[in-house]
N, C-alpha and C. Protein backbone atom coordinates (compact mmCIF):
# COMPACT_ATOMS: atom_id res chain seq x y z
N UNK A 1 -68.65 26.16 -26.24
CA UNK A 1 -68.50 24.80 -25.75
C UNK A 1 -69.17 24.67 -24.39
N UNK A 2 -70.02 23.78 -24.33
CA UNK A 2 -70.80 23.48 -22.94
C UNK A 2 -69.99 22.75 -22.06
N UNK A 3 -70.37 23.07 -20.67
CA UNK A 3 -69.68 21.81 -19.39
C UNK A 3 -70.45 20.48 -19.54
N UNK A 4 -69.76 19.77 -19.13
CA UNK A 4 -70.30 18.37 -18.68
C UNK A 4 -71.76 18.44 -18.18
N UNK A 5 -71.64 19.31 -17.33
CA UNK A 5 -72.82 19.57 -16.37
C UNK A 5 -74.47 20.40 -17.00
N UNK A 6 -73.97 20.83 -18.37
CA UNK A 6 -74.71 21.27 -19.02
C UNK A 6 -75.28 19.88 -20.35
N UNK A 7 -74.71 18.66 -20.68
CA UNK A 7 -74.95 18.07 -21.49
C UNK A 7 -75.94 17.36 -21.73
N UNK A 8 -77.08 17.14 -22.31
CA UNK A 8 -78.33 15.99 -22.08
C UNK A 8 -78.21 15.21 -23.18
N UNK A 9 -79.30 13.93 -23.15
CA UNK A 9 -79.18 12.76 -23.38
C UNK A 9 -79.25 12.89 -25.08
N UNK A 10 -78.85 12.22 -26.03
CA UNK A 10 -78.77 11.75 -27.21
C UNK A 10 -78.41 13.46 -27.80
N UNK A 11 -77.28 13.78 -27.33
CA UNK A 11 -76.64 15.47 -27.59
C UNK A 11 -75.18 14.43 -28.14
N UNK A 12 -75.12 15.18 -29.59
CA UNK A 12 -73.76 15.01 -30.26
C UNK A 12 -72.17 15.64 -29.91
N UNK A 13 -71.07 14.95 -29.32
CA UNK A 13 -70.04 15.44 -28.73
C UNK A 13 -68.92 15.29 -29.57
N UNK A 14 -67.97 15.71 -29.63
CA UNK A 14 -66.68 15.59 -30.40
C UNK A 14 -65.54 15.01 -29.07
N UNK A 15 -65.22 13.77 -29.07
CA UNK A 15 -64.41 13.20 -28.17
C UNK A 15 -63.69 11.91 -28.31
N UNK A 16 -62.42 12.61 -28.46
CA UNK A 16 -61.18 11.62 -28.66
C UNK A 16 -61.20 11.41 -30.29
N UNK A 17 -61.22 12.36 -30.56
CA UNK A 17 -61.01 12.49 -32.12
C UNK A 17 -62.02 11.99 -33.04
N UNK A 18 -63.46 11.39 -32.40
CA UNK A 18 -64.96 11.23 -32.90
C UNK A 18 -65.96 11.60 -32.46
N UNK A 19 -66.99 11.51 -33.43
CA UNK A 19 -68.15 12.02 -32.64
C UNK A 19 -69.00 10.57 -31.99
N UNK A 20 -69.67 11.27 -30.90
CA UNK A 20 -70.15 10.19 -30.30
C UNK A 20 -71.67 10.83 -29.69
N UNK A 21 -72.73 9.81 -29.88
CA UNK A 21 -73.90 10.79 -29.35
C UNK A 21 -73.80 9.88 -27.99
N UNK A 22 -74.41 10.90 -26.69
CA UNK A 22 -74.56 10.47 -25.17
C UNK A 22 -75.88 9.94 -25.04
N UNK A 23 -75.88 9.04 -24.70
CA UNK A 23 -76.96 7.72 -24.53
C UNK A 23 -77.52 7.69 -23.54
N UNK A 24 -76.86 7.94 -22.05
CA UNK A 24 -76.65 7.66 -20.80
C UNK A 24 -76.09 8.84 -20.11
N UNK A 25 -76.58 9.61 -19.16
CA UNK A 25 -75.61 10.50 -18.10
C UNK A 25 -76.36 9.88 -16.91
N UNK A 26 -75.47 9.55 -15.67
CA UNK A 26 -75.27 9.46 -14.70
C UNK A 26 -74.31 10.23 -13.85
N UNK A 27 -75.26 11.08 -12.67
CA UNK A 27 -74.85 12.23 -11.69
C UNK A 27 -74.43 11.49 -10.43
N UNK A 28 -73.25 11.85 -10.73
CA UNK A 28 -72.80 11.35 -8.63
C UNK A 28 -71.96 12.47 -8.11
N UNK A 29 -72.46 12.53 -6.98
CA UNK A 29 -71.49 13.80 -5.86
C UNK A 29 -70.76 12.71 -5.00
N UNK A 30 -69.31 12.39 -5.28
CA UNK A 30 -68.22 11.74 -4.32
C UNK A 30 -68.47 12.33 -2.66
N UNK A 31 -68.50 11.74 -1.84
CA UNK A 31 -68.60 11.65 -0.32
C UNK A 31 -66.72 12.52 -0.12
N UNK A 32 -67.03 13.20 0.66
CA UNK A 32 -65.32 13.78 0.73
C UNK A 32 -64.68 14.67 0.07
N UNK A 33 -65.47 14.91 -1.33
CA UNK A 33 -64.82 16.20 -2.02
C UNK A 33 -65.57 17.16 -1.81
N UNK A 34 -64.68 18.14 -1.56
CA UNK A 34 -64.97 19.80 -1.20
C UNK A 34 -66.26 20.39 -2.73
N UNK A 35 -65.65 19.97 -3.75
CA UNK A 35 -66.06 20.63 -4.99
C UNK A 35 -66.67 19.18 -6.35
N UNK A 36 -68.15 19.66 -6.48
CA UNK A 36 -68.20 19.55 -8.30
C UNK A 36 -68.59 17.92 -8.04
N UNK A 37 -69.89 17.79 -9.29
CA UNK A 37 -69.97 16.26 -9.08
C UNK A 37 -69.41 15.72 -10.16
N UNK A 38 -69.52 14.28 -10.21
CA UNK A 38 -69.20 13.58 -11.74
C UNK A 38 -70.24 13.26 -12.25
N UNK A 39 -70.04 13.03 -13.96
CA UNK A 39 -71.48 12.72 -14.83
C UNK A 39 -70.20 11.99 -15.38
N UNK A 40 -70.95 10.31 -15.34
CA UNK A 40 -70.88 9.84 -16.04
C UNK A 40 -71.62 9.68 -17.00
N UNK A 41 -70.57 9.35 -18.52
CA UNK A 41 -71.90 9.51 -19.89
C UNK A 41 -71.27 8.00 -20.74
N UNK A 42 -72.51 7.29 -21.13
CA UNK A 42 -72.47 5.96 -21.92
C UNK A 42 -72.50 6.87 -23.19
N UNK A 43 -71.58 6.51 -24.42
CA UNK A 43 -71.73 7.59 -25.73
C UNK A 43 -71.46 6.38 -26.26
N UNK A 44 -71.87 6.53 -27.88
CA UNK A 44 -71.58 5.55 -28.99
C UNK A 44 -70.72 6.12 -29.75
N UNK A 45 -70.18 5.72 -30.71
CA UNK A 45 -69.67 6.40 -31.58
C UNK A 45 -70.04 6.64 -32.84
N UNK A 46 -70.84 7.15 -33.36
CA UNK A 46 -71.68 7.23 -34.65
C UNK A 46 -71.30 6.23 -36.03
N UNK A 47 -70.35 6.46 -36.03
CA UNK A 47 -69.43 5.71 -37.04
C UNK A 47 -69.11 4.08 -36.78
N UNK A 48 -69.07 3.83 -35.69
CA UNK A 48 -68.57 2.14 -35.86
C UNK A 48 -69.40 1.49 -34.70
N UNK A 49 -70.21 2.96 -33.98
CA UNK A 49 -71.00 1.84 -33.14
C UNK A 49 -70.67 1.88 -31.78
N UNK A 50 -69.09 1.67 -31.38
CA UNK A 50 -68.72 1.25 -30.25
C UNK A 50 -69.43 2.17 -29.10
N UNK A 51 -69.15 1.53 -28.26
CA UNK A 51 -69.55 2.23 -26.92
C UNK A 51 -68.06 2.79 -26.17
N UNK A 52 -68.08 3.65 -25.54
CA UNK A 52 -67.22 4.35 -24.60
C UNK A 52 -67.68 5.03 -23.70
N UNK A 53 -66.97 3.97 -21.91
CA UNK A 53 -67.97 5.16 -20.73
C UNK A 53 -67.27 5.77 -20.20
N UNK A 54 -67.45 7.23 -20.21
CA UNK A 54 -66.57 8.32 -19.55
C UNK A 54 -66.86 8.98 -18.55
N UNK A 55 -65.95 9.17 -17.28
CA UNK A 55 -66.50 10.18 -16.69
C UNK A 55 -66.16 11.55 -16.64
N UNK A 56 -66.67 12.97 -16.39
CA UNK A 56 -66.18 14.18 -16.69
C UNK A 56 -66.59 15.12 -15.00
N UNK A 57 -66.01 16.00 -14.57
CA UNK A 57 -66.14 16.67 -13.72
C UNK A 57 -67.04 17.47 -13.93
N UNK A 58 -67.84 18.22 -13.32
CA UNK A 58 -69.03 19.33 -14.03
C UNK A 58 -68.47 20.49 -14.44
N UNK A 59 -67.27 20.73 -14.36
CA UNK A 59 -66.92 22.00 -15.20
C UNK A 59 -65.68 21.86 -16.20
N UNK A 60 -65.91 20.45 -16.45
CA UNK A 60 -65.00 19.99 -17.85
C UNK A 60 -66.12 20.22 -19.08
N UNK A 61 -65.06 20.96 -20.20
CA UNK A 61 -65.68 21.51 -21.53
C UNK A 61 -65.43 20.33 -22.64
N UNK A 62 -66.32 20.31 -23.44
CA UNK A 62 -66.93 19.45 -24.65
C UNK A 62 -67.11 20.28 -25.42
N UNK A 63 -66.90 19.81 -26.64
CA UNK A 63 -67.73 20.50 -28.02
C UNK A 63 -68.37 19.56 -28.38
N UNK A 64 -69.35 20.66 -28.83
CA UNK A 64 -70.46 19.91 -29.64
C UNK A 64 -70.36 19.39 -30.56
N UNK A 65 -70.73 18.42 -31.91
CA UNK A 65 -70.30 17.93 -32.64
C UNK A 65 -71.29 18.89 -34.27
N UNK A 66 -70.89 18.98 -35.33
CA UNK A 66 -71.68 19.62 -36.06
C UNK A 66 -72.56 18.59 -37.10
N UNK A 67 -73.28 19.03 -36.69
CA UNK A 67 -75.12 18.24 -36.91
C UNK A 67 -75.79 19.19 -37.74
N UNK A 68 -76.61 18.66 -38.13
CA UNK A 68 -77.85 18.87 -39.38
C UNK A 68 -78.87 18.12 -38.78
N UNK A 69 -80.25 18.64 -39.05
CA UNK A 69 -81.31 18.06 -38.49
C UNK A 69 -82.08 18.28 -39.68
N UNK A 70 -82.94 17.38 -40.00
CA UNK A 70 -84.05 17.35 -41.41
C UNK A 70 -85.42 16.80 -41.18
N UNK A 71 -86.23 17.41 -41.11
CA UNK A 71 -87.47 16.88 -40.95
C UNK A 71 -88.15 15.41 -41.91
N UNK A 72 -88.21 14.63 -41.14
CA UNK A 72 -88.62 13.12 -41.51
C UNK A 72 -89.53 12.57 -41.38
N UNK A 73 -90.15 11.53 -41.97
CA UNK A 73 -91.37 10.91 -41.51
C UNK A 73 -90.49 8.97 -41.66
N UNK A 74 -91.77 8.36 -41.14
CA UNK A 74 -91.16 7.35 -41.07
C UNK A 74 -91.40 5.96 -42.37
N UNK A 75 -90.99 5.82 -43.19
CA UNK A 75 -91.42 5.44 -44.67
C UNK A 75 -91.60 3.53 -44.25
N UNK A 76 -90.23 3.00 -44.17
CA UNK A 76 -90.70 1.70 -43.69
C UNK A 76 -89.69 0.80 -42.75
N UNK A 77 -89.98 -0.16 -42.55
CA UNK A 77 -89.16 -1.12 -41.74
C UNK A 77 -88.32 -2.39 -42.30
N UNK A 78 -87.22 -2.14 -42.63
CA UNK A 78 -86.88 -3.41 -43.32
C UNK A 78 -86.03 -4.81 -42.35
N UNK A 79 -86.62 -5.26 -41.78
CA UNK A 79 -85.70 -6.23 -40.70
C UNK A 79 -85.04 -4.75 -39.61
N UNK A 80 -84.21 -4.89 -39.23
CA UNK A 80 -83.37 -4.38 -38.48
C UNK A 80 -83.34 -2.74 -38.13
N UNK A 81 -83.35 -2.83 -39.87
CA UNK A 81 -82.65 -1.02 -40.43
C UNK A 81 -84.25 -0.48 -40.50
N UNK A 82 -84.47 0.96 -40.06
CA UNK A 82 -85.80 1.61 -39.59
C UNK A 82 -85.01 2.83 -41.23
N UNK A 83 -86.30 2.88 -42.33
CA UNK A 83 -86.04 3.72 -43.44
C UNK A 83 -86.77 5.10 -42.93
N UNK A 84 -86.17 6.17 -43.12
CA UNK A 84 -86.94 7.73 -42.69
C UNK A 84 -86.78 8.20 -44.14
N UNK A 85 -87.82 9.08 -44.62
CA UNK A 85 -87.58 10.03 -45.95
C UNK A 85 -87.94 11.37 -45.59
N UNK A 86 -87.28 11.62 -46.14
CA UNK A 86 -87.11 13.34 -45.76
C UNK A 86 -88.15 13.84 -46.48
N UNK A 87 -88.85 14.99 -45.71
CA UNK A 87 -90.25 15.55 -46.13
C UNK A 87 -90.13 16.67 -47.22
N UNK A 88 -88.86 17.48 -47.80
CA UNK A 88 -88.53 18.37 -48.56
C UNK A 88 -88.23 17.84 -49.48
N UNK A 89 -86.64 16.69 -49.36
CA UNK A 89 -86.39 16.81 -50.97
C UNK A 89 -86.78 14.80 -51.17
N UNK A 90 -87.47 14.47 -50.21
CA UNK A 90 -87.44 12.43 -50.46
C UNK A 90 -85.99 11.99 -50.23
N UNK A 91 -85.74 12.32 -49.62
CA UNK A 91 -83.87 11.45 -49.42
C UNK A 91 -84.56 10.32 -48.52
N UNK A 92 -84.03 9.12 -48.67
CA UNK A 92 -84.14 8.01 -47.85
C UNK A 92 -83.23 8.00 -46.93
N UNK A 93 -83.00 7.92 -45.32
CA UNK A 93 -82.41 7.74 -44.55
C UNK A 93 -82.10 6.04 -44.08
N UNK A 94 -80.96 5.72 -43.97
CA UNK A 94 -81.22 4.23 -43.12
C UNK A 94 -80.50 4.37 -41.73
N UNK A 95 -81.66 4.29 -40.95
CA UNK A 95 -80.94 4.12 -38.89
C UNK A 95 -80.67 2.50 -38.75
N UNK A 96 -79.56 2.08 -38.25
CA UNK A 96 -79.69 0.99 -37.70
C UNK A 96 -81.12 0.53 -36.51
N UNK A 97 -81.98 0.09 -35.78
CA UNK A 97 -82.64 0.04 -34.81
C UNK A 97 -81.97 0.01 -33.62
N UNK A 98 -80.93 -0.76 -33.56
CA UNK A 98 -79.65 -0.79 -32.23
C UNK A 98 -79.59 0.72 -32.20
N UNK A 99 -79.46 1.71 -32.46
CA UNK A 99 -78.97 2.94 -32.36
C UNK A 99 -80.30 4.21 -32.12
N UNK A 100 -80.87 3.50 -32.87
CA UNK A 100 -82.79 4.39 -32.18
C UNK A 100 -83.78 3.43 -31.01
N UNK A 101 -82.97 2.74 -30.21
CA UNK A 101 -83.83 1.20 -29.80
C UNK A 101 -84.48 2.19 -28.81
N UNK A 102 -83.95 3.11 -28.62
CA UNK A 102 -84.90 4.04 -27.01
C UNK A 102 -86.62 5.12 -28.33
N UNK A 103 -85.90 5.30 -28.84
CA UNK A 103 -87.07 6.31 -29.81
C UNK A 103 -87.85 5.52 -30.94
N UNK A 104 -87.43 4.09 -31.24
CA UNK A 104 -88.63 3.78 -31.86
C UNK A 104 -90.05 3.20 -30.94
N UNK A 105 -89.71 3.00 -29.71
CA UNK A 105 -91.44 2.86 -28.95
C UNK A 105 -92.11 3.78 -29.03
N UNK A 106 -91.95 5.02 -29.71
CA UNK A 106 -92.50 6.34 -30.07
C UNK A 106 -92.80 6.39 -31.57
N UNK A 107 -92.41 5.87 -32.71
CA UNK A 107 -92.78 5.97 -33.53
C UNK A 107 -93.90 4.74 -34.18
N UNK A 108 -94.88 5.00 -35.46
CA UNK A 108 -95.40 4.60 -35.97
C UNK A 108 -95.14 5.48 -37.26
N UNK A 109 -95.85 4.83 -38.44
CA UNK A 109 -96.00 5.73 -39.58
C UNK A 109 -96.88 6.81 -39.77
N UNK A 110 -97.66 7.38 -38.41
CA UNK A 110 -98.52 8.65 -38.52
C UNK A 110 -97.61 9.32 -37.51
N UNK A 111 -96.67 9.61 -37.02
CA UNK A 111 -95.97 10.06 -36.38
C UNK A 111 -95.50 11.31 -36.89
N UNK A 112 -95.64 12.85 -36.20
CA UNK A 112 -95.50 13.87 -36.85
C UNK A 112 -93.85 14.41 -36.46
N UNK A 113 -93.50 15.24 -36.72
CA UNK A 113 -92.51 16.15 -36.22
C UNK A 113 -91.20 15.02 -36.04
N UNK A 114 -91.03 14.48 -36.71
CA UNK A 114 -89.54 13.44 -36.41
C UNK A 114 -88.62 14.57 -36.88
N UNK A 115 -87.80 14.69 -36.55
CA UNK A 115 -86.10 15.31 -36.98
C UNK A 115 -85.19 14.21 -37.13
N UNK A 116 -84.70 13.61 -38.77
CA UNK A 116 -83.39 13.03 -38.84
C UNK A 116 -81.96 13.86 -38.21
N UNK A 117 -80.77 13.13 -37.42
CA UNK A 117 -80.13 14.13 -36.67
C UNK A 117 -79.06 13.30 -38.04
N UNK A 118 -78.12 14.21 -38.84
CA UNK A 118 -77.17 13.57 -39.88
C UNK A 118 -75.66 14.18 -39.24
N UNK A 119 -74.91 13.77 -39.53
CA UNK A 119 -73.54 13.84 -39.49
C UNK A 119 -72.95 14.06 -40.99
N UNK A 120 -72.86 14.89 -41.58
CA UNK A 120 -72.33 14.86 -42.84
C UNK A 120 -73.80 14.51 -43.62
N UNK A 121 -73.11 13.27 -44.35
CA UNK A 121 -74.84 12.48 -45.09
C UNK A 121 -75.01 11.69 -44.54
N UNK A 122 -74.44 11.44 -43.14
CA UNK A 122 -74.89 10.09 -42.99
C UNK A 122 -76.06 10.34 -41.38
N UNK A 123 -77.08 10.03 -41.77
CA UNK A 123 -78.14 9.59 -40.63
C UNK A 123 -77.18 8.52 -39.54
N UNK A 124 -77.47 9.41 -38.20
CA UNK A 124 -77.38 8.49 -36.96
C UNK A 124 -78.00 8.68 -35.95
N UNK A 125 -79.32 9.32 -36.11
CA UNK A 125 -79.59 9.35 -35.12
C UNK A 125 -81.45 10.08 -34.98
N UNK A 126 -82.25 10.04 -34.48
CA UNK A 126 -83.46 11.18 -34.39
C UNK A 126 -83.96 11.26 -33.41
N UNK A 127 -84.70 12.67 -33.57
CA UNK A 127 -85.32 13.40 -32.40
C UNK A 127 -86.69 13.74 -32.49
N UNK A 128 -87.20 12.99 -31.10
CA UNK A 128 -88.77 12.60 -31.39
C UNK A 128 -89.22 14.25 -30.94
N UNK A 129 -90.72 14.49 -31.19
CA UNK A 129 -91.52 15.78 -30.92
C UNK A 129 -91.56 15.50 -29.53
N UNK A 130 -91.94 16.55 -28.64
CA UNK A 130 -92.32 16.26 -27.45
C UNK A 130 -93.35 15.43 -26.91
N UNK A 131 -94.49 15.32 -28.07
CA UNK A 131 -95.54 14.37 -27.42
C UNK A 131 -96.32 14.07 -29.17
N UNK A 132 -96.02 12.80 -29.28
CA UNK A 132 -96.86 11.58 -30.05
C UNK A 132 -98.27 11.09 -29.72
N UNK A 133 -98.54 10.92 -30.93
CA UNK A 133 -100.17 10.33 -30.81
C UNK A 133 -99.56 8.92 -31.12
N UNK A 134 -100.29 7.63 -30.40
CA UNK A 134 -100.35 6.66 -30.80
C UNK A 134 -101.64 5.67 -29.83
N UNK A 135 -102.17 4.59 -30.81
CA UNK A 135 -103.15 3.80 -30.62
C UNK A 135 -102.62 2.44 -29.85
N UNK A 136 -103.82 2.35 -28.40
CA UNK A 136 -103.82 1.39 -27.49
C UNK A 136 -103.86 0.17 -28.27
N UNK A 137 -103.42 -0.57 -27.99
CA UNK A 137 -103.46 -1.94 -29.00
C UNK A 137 -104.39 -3.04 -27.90
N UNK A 138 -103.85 -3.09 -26.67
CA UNK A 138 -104.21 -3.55 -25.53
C UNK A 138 -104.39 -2.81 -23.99
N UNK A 139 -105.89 -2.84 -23.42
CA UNK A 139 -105.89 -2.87 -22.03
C UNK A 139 -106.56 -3.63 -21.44
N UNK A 140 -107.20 -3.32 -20.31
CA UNK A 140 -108.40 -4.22 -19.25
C UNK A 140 -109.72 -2.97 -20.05
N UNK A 141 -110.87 -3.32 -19.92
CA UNK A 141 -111.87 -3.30 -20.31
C UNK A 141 -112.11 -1.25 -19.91
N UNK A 142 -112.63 -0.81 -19.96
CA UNK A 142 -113.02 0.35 -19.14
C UNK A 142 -114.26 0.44 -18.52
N UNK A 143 -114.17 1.61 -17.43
CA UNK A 143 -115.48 1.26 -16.16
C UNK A 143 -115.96 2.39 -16.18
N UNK A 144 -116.92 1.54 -16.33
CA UNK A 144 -118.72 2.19 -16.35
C UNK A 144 -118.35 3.59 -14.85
N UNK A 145 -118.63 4.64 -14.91
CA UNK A 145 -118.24 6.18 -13.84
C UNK A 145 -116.80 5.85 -13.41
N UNK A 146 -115.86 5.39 -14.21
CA UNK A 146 -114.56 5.95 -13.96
C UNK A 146 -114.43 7.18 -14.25
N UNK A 147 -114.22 8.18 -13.52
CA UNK A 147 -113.79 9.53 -13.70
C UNK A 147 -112.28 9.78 -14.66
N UNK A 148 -112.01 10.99 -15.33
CA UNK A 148 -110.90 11.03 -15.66
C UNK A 148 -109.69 11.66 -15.13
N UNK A 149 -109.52 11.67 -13.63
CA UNK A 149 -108.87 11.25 -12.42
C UNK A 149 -109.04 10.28 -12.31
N UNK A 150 -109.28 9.42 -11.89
CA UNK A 150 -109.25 8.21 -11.21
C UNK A 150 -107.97 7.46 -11.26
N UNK A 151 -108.05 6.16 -11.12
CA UNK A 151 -107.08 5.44 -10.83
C UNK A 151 -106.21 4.71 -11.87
N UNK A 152 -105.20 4.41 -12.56
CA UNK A 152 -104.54 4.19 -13.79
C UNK A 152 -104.68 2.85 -14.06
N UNK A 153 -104.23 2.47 -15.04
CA UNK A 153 -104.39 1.05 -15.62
C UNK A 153 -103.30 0.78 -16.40
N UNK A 154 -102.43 -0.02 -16.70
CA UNK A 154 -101.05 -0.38 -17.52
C UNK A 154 -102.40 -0.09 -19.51
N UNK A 155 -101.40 0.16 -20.23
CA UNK A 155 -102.03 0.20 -21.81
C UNK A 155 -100.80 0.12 -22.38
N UNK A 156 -101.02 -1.25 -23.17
CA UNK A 156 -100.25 -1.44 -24.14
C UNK A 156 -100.26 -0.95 -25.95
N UNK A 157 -99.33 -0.12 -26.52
CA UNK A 157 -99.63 0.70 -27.33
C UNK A 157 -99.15 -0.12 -28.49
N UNK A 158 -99.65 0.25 -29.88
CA UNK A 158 -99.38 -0.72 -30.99
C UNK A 158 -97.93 -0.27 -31.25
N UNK A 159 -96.92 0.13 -30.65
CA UNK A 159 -96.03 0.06 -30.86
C UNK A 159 -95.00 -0.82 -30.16
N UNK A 160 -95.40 -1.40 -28.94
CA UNK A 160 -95.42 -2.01 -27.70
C UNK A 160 -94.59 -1.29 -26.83
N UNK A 161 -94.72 0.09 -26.18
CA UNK A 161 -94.47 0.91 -25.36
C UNK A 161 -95.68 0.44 -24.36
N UNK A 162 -95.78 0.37 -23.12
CA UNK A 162 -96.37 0.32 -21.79
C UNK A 162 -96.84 1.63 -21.23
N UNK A 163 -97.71 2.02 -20.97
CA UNK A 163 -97.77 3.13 -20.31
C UNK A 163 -98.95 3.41 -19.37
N UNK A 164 -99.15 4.04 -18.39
CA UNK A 164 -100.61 3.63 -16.87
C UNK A 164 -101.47 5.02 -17.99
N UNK A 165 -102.63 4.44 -17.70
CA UNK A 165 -103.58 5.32 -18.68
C UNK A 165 -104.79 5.67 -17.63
N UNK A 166 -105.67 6.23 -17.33
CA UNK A 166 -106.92 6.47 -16.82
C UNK A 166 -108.01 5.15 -17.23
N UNK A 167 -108.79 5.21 -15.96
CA UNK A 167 -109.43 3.59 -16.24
C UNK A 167 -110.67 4.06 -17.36
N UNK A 168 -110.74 5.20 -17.69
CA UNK A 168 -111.90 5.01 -18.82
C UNK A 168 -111.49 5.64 -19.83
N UNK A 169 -110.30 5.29 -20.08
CA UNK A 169 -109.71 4.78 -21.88
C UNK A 169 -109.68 3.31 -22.04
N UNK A 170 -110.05 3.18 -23.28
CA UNK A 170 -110.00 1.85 -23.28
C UNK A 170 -109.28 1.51 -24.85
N UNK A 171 -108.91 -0.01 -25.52
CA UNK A 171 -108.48 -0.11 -26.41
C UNK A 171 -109.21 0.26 -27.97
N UNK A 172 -108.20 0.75 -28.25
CA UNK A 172 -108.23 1.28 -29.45
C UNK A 172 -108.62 2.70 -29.82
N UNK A 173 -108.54 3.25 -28.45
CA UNK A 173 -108.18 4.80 -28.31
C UNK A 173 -107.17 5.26 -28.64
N UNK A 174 -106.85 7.00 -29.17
CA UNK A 174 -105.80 6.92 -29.92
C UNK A 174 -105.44 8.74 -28.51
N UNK A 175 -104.28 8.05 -28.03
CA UNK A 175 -103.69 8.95 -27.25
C UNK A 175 -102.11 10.12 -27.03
N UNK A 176 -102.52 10.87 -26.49
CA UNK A 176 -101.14 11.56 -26.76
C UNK A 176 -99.91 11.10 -25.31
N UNK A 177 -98.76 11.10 -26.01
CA UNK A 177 -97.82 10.64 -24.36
C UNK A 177 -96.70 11.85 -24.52
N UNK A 178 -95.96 12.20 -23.25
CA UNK A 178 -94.78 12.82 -23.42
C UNK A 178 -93.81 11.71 -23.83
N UNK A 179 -93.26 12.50 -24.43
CA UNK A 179 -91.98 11.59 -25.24
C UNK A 179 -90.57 11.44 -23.83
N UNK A 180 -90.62 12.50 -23.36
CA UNK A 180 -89.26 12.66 -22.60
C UNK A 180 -89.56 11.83 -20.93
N UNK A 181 -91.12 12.41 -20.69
CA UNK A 181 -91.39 11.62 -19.25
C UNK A 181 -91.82 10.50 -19.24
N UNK A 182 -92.35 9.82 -21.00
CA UNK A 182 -92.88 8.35 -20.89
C UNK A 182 -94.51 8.70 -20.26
N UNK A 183 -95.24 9.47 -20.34
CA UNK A 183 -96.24 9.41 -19.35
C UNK A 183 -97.57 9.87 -20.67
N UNK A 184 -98.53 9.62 -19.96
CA UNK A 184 -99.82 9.94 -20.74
C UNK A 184 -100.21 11.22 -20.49
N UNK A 185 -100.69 11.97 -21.37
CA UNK A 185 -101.19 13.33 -21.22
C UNK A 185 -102.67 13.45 -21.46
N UNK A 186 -103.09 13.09 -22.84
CA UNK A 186 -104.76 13.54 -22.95
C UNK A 186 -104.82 12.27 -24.20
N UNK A 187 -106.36 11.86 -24.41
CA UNK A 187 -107.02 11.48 -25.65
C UNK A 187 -106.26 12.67 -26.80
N UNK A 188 -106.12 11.54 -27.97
CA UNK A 188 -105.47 12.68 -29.10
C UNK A 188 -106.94 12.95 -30.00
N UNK A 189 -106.90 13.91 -30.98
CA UNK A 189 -108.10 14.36 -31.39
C UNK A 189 -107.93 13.16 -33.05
């Protein structure tokens, strides 16, 4: 069982008799105490949705919740509900979008390495690769001896994620980003 202080973001917990994945941690050190900060954590509850915000001391223990992870791709979009099929046996997954609203600006349908995160059979949740390829949909033009240092430019991606790009990429370049820092790394091949 991990501390508080050990927990990161969209990690499955067993608390108050459900599981709940952590959405949100927020670190504060209280002014006046000798010992230990607080993390507060925004968690959902897999099952009905709700939200619950807790705070925990850094050396208060959690269990983990027991998870299954299945390699997925992303099949289609029906209104709301985002469909994943599993790459081994075709199982159709359905995510609500309220519940992936942070990880679908990362996906498209060429999107490699998705992990469905399941609870039993039921999909709630996934885990993007560290770094996605996806295509500029929109920028400003690119310049004639912009170096690739130079100075950044906002690029809007066909997924509509935002991200500062080097001034000589231009649209409809197809690029790689970190998933976790939000940031641009290289032209994808």
């Amino acid at each position: 069982m991990p501390k508080a202080s050990e927990i990161k973001k969209n990690t499955a917990v067993e608390y108050d008799g459900r599981v709940m994945i952590v959405r949100d941690i927020e670190r504060s050190v209280p002014q006046g105490r000798a010992s230990g900060s607080i993390y507060r954590m925004r968690m959902y509850d897999v099952v009905t949705g709700g939200k619950v915000d807790e705070s925990f001391k850094a050396e208060d223990m959690l269990k983990l919740a027991d998870l299954t992870r299945r390699p997925a791709m992303l099949s289609y979009i029906d209104g709301d509900e985002y469909v994943f099929m599993d790459e081994e046996d075709y199982t159709p997954y359905h995510i609500n979008k309220e519940s992936i609203e942070e990880q679908v600006q990362f996906i498209d349908e060429a999107t490699k390495g998705l992990l469905v995160v399941l609870i039993g059979e039921r999909a709630v949740s996934i885990d993007l690769p560290s770094a996605v390829d996806l295509v500029i949909a929109e920028t400003s033009p690119s310049m004639k001896g912009a170096s690739a240092s130079a100075r950044t430019k906002p690029a809007t991606l066909t997924t509509g994620l935002v991200v500062q790009v080097p001034e000589h990429i231009s649209t409809g370049d197809k690029i790689r980003i970190n998933t976790s820092e939000v940031k641009f790394i290289s032209r994808a091949e």
